[in-house]
C-alpha atoms as a PDB file:
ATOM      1  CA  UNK A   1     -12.212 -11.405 -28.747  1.00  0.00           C
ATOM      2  CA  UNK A   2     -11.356  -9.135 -32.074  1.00  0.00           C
ATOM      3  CA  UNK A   3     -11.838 -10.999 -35.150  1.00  0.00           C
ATOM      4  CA  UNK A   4      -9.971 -10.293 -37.669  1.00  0.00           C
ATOM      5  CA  UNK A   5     -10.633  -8.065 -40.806  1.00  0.00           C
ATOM      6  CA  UNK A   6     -11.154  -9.909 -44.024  1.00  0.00           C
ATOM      7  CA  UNK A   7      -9.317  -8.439 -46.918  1.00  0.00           C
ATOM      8  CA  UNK A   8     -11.846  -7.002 -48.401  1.00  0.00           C
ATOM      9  CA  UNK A   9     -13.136  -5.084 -45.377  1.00  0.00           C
ATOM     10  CA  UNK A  10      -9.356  -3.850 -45.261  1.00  0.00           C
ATOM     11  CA  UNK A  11      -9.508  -2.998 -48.961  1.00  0.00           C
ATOM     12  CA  UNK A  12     -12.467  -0.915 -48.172  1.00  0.00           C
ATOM     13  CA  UNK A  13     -11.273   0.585 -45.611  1.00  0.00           C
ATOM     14  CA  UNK A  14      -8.482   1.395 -47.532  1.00  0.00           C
ATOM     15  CA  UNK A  15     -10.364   2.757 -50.259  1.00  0.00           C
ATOM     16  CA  UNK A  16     -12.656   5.014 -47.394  1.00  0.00           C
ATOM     17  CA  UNK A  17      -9.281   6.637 -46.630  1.00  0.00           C
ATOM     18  CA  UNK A  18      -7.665   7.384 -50.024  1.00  0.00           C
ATOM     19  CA  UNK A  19     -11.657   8.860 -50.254  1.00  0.00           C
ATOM     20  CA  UNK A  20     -11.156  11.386 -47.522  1.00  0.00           C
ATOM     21  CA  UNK A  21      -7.866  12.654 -48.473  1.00  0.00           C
ATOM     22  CA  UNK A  22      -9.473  13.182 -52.005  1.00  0.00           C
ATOM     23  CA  UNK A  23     -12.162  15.424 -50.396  1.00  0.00           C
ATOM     24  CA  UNK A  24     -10.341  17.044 -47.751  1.00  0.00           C
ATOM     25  CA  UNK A  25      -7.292  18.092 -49.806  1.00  0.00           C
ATOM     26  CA  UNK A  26      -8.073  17.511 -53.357  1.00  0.00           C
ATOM     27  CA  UNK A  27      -5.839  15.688 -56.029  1.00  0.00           C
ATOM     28  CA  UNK A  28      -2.547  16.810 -54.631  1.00  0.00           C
ATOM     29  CA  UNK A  29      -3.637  15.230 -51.307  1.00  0.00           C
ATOM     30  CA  UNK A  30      -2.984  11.428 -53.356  1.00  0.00           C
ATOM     31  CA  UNK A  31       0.290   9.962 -55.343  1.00  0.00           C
ATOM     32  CA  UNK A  32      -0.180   9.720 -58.724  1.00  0.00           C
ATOM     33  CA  UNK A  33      -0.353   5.830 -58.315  1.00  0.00           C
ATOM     34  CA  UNK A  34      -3.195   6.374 -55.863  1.00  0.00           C
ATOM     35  CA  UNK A  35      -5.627   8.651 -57.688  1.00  0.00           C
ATOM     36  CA  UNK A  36      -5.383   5.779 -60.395  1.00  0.00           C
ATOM     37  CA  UNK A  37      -5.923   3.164 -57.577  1.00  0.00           C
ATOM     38  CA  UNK A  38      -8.881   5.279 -56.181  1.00  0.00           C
ATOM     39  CA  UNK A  39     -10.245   4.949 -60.200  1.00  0.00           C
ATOM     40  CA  UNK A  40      -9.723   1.708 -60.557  1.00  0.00           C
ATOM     41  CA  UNK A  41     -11.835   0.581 -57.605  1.00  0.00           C
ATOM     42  CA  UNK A  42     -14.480   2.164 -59.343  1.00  0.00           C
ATOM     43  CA  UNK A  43     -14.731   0.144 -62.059  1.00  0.00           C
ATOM     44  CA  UNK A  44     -13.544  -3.059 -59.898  1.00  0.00           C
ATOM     45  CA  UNK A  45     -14.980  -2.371 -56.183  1.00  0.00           C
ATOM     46  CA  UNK A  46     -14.114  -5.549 -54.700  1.00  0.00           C
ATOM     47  CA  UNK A  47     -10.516  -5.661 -55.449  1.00  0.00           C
ATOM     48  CA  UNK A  48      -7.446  -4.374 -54.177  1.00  0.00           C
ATOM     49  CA  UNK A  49      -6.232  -2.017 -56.872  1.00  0.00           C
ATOM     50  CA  UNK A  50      -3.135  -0.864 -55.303  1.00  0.00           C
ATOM     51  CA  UNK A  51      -1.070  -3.247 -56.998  1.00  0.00           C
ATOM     52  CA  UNK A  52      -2.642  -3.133 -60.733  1.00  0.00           C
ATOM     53  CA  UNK A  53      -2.356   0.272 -60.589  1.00  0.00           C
ATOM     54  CA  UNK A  54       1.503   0.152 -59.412  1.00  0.00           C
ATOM     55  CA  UNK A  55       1.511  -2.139 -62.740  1.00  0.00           C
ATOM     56  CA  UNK A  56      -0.362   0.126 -65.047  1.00  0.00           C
ATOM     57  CA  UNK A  57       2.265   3.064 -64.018  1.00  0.00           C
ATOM     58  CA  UNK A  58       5.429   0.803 -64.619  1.00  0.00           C
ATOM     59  CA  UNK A  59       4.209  -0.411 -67.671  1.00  0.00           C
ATOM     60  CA  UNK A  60       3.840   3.468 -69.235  1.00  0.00           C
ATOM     61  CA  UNK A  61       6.000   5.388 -67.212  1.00  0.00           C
ATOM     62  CA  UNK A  62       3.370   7.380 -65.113  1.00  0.00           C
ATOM     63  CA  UNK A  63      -0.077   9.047 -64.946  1.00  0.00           C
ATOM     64  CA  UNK A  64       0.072  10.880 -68.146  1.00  0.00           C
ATOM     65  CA  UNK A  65       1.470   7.426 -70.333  1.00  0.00           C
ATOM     66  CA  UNK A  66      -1.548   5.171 -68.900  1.00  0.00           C
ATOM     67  CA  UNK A  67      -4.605   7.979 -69.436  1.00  0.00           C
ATOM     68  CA  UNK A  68      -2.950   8.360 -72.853  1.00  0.00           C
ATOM     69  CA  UNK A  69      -2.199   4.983 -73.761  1.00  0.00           C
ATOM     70  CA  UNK A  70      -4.112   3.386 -76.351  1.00  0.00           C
ATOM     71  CA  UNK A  71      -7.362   1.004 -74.934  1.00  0.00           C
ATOM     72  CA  UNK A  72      -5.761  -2.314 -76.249  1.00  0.00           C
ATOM     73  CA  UNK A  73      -2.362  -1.681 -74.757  1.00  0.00           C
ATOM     74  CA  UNK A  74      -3.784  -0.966 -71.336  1.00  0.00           C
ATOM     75  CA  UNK A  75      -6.026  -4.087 -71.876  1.00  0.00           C
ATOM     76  CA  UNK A  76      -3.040  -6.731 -72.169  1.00  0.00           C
ATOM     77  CA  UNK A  77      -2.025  -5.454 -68.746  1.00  0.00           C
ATOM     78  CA  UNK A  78      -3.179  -8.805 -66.366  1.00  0.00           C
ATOM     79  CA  UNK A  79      -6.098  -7.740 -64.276  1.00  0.00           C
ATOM     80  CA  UNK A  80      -7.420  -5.281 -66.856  1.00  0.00           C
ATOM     81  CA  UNK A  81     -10.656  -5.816 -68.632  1.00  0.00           C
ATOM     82  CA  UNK A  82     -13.235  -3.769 -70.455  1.00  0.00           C
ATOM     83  CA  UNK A  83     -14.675  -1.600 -67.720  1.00  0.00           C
ATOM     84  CA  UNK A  84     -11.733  -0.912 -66.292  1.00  0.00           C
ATOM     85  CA  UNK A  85     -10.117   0.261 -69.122  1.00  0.00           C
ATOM     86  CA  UNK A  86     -13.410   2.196 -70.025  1.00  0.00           C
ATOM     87  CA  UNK A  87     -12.832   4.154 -67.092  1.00  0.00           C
ATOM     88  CA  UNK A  88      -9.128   5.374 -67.495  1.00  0.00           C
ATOM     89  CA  UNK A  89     -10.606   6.277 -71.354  1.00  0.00           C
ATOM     90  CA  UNK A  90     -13.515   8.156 -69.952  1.00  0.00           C
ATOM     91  CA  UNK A  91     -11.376  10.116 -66.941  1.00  0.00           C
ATOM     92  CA  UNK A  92      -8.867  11.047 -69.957  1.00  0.00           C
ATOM     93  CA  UNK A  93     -11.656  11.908 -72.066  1.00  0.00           C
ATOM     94  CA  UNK A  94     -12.969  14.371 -69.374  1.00  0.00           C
ATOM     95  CA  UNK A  95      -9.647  15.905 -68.567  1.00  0.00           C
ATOM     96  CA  UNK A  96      -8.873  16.779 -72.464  1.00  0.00           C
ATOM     97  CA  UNK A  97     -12.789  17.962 -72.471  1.00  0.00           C
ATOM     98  CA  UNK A  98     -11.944  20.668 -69.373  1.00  0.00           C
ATOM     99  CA  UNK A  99      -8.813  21.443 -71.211  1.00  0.00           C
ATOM    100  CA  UNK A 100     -10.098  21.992 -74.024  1.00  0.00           C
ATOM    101  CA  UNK A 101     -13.437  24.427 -73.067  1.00  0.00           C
ATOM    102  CA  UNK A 102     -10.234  26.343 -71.361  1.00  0.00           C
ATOM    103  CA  UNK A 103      -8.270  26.864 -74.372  1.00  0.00           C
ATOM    104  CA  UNK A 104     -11.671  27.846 -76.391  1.00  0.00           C
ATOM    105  CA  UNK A 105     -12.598  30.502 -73.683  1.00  0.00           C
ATOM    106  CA  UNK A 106     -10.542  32.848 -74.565  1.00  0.00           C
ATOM    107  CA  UNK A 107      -8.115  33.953 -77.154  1.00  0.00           C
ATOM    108  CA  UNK A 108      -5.363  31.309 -77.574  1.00  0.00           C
ATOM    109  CA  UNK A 109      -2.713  33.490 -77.681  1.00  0.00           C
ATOM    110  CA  UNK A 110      -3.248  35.200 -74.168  1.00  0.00           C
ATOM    111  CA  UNK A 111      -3.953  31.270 -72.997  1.00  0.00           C
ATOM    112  CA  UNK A 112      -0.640  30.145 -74.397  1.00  0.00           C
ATOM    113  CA  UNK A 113      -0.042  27.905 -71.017  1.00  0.00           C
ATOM    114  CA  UNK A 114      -4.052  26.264 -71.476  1.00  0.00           C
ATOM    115  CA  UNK A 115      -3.440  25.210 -74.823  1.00  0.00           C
ATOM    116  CA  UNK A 116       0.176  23.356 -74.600  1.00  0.00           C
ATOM    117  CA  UNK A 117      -1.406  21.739 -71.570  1.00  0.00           C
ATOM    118  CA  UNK A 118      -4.557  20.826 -74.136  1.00  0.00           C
ATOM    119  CA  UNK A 119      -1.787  19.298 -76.563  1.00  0.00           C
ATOM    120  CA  UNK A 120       0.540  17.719 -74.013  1.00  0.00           C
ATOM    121  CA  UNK A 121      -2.570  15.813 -72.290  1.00  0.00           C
ATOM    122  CA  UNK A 122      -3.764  14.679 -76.017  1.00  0.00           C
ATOM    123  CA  UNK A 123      -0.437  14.044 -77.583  1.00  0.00           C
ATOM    124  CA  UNK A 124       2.455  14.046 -75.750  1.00  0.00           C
ATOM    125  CA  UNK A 125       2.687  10.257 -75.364  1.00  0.00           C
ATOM    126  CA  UNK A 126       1.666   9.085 -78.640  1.00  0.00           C
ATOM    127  CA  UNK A 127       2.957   5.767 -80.306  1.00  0.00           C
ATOM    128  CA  UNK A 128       2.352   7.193 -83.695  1.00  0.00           C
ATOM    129  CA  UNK A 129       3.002  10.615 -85.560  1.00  0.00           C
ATOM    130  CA  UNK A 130      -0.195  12.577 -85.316  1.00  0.00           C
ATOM    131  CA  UNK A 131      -1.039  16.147 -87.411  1.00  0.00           C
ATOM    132  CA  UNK A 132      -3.149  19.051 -86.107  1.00  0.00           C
ATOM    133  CA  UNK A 133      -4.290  22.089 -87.589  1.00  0.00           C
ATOM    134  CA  UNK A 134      -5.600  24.508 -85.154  1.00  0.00           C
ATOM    135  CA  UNK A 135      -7.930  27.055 -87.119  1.00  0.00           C
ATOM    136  CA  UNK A 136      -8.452  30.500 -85.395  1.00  0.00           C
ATOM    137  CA  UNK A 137     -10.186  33.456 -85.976  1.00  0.00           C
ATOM    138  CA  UNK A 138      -9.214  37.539 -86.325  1.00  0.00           C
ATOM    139  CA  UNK A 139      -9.535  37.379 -82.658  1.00  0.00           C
ATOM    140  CA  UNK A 140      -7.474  34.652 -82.429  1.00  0.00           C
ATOM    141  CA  UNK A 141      -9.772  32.421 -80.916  1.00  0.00           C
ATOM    142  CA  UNK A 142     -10.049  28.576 -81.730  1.00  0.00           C
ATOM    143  CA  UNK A 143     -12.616  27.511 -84.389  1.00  0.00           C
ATOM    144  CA  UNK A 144     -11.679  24.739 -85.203  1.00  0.00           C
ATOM    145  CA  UNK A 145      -9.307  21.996 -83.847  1.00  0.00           C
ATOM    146  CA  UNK A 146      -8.669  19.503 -86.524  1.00  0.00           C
ATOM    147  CA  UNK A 147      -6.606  16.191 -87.191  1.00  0.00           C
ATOM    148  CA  UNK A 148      -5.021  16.542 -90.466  1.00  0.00           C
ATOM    149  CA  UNK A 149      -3.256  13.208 -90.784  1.00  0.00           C
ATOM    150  CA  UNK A 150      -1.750   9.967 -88.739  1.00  0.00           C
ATOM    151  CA  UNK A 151       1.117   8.050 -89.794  1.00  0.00           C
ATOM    152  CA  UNK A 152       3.960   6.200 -88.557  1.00  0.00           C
ATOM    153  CA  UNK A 153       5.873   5.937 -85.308  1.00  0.00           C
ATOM    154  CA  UNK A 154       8.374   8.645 -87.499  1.00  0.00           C
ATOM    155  CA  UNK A 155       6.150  10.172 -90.094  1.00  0.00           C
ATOM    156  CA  UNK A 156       2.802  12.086 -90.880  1.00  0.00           C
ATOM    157  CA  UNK A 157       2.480  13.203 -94.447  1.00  0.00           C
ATOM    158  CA  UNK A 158       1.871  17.248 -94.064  1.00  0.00           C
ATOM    159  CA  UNK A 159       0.654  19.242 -97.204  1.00  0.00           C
ATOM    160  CA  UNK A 160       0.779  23.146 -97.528  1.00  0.00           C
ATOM    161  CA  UNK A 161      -2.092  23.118-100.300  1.00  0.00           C
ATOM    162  CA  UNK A 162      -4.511  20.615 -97.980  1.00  0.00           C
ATOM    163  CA  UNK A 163      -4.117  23.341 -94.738  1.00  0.00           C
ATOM    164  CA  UNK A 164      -4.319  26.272 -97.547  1.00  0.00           C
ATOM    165  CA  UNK A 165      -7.633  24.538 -98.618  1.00  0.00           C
ATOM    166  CA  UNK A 166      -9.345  24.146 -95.127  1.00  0.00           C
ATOM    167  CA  UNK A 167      -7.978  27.261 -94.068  1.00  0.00           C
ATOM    168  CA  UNK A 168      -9.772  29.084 -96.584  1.00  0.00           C
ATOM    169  CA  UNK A 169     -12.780  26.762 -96.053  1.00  0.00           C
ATOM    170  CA  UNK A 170     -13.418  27.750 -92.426  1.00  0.00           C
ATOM    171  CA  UNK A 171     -12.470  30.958 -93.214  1.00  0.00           C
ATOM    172  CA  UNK A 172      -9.381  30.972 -90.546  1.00  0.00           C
ATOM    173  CA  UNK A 173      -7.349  34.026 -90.112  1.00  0.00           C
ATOM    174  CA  UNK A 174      -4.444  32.374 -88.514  1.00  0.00           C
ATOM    175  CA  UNK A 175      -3.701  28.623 -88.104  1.00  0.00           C
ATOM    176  CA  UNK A 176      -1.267  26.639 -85.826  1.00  0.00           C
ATOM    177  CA  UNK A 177       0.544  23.728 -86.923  1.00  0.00           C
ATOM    178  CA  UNK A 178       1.021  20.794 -83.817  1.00  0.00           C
ATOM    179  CA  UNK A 179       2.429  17.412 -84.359  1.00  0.00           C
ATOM    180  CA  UNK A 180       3.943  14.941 -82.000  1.00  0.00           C
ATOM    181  CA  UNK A 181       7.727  13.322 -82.219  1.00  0.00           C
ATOM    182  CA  UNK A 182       6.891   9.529 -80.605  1.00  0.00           C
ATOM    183  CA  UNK A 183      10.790   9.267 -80.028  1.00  0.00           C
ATOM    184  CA  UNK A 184      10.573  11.695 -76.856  1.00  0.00           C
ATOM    185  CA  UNK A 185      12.376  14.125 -78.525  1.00  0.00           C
ATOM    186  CA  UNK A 186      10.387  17.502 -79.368  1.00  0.00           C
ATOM    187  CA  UNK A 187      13.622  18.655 -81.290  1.00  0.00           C
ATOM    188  CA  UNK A 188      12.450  19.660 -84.905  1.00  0.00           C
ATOM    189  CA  UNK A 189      13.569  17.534 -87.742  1.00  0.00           C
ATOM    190  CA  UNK A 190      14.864  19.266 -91.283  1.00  0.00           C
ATOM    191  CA  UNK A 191      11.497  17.981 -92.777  1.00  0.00           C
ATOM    192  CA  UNK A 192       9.730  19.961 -89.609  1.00  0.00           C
ATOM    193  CA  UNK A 193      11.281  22.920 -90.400  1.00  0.00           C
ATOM    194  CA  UNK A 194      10.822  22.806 -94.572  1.00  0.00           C
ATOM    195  CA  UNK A 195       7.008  22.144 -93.889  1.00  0.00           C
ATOM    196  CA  UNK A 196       6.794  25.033 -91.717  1.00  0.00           C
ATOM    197  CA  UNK A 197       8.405  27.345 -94.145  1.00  0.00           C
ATOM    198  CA  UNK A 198       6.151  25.513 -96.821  1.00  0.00           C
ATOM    199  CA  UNK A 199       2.870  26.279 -95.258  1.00  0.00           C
ATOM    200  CA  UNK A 200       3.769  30.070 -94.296  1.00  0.00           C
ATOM    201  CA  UNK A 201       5.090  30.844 -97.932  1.00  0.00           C
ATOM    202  CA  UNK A 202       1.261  29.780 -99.137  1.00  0.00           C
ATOM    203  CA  UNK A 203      -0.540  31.014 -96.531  1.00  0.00           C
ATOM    204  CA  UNK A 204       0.855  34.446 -96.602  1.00  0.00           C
ATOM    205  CA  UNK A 205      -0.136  35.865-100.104  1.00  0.00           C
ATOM    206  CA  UNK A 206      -3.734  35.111 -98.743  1.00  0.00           C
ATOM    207  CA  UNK A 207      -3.445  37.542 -95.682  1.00  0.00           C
ATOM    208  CA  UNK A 208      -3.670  34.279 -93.483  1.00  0.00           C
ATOM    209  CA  UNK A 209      -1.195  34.304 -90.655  1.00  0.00           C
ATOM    210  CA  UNK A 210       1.123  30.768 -89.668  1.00  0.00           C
ATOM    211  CA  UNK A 211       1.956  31.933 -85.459  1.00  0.00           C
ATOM    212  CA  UNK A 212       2.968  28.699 -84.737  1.00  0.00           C
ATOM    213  CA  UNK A 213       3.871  25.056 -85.584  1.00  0.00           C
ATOM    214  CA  UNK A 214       4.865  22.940 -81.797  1.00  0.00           C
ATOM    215  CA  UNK A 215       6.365  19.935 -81.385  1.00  0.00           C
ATOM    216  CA  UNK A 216       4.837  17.614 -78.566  1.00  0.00           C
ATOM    217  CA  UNK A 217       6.868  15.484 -77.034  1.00  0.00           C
ATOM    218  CA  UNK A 218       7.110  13.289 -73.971  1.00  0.00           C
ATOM    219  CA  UNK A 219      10.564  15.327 -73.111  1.00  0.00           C
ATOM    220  CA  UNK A 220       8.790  18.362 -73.378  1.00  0.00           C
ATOM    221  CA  UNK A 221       7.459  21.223 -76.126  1.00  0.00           C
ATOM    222  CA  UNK A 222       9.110  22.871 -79.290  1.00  0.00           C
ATOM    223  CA  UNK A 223       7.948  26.545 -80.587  1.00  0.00           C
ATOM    224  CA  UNK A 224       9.738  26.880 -83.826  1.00  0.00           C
ATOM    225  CA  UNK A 225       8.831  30.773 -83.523  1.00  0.00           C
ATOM    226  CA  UNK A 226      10.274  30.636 -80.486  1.00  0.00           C
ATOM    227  CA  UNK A 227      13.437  29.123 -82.188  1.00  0.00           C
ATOM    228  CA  UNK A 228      13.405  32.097 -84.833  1.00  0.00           C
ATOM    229  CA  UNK A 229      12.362  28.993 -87.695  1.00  0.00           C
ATOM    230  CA  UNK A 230       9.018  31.156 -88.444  1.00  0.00           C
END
């Protein structure tokens, strides 16, 4: 006579599976709903985690909005308590850590591709306005990545003299502005664009270069010298 498999035995055999297509074909061998299933039954082993993580993904829209989302939002989510929302925070802490040692490797400019994927992993899906200065040097590498402010869900306060100051500080020899629309909308605003022309007018006489300021956005990326604003 067969007897039948309890549910957790079929939850781990579950898991065993989702295990072997990890190792065999890597990431892209699992839906984004199941590499987040496979972490969650990490941090909760004797649970199904199909279905919280089928929540998580509704709830933010995807992969990228539940690694990014802030630790108390994901922790209202029913079934979701302090280790398992310690482990999304630590897997998105590793995956901006990787990013990041790529961007640093080697000159940002010839890593143009590393670094928006840096910014669109850290950013992109922010609830509030958020202001970076990246600092680099005459070989355009980073040395220094750098919050500058946080503000509202529309609004950071930015100020030329304040990136002048720090510039001059570390010493940079070119700086990149970054900030992140919460809206969705990487479009740059008037105030975007009178900022930018702000901070390159005083950084200039001081033989320190402006290449960039982006726009993040869940919708995708702005270069405003890509859109001739620079």
């Amino acid at each position: 006579m067969t007897v039948p498999a309890t549910a957790a035995e079929d939850a781990a055999g579950h898991r065993a599976r989702l295990r072997d297509r990890l190792f065999v074909g890597g990431a892209d061998a699992l839906q984004d709903y199941e590499l987040l299933e496979y972490l969650l039954a990490l941090a909760i082993p004797r649970r199904d985690t199909k279905p919280l993580a089928k929540a998580l993904m509704r709830e933010f829209g995807g992969l990228s909005g539940v690694m990014t989302a802030a630790p108390e939002d994901i922790a209202r989510i029913k079934g979701m308590g302090e280790t398992s929302v310690a482990a999304i925070k630590a897997a998105h802490g590793v995956a901006l850590r990787l990013l990041k040692t790529e961007t640093s490797a080697r000159p940002v400019l010839g890593n143009w591709q590393a670094l928006l994927d840096y910014l669109r992993a850290d950013m992109a899906h922010g609830k509030t306005e958020r202001v970076r200065v990246l600092h680099l040097d005459s070989r355009n590498r980073l040395v220094r990545d750098e919050v500058m402010n946080e503000g509202t869900v529309d609004e950071a306060p930015v100020y030329a003299r304040e990136i002048v100051r720090r510039a001059l500080q570390l010493g940079s020899a070119a700086v990149i502005l970054v900030h992140n629309h919460p809206s969705g909308d990487a479009s740059p605003s008037k105030a975007d664009i009178e900022i930018t022309r702000q901070v390159a007018t005083a950084l200039k006489p001081l033989g320190i270069s402006l290449h960039d300021h982006i726009v993040m956005a869940r919708g995708g990326h702005t270069s405003l010298r890509a859109q001739g604003l620079i």
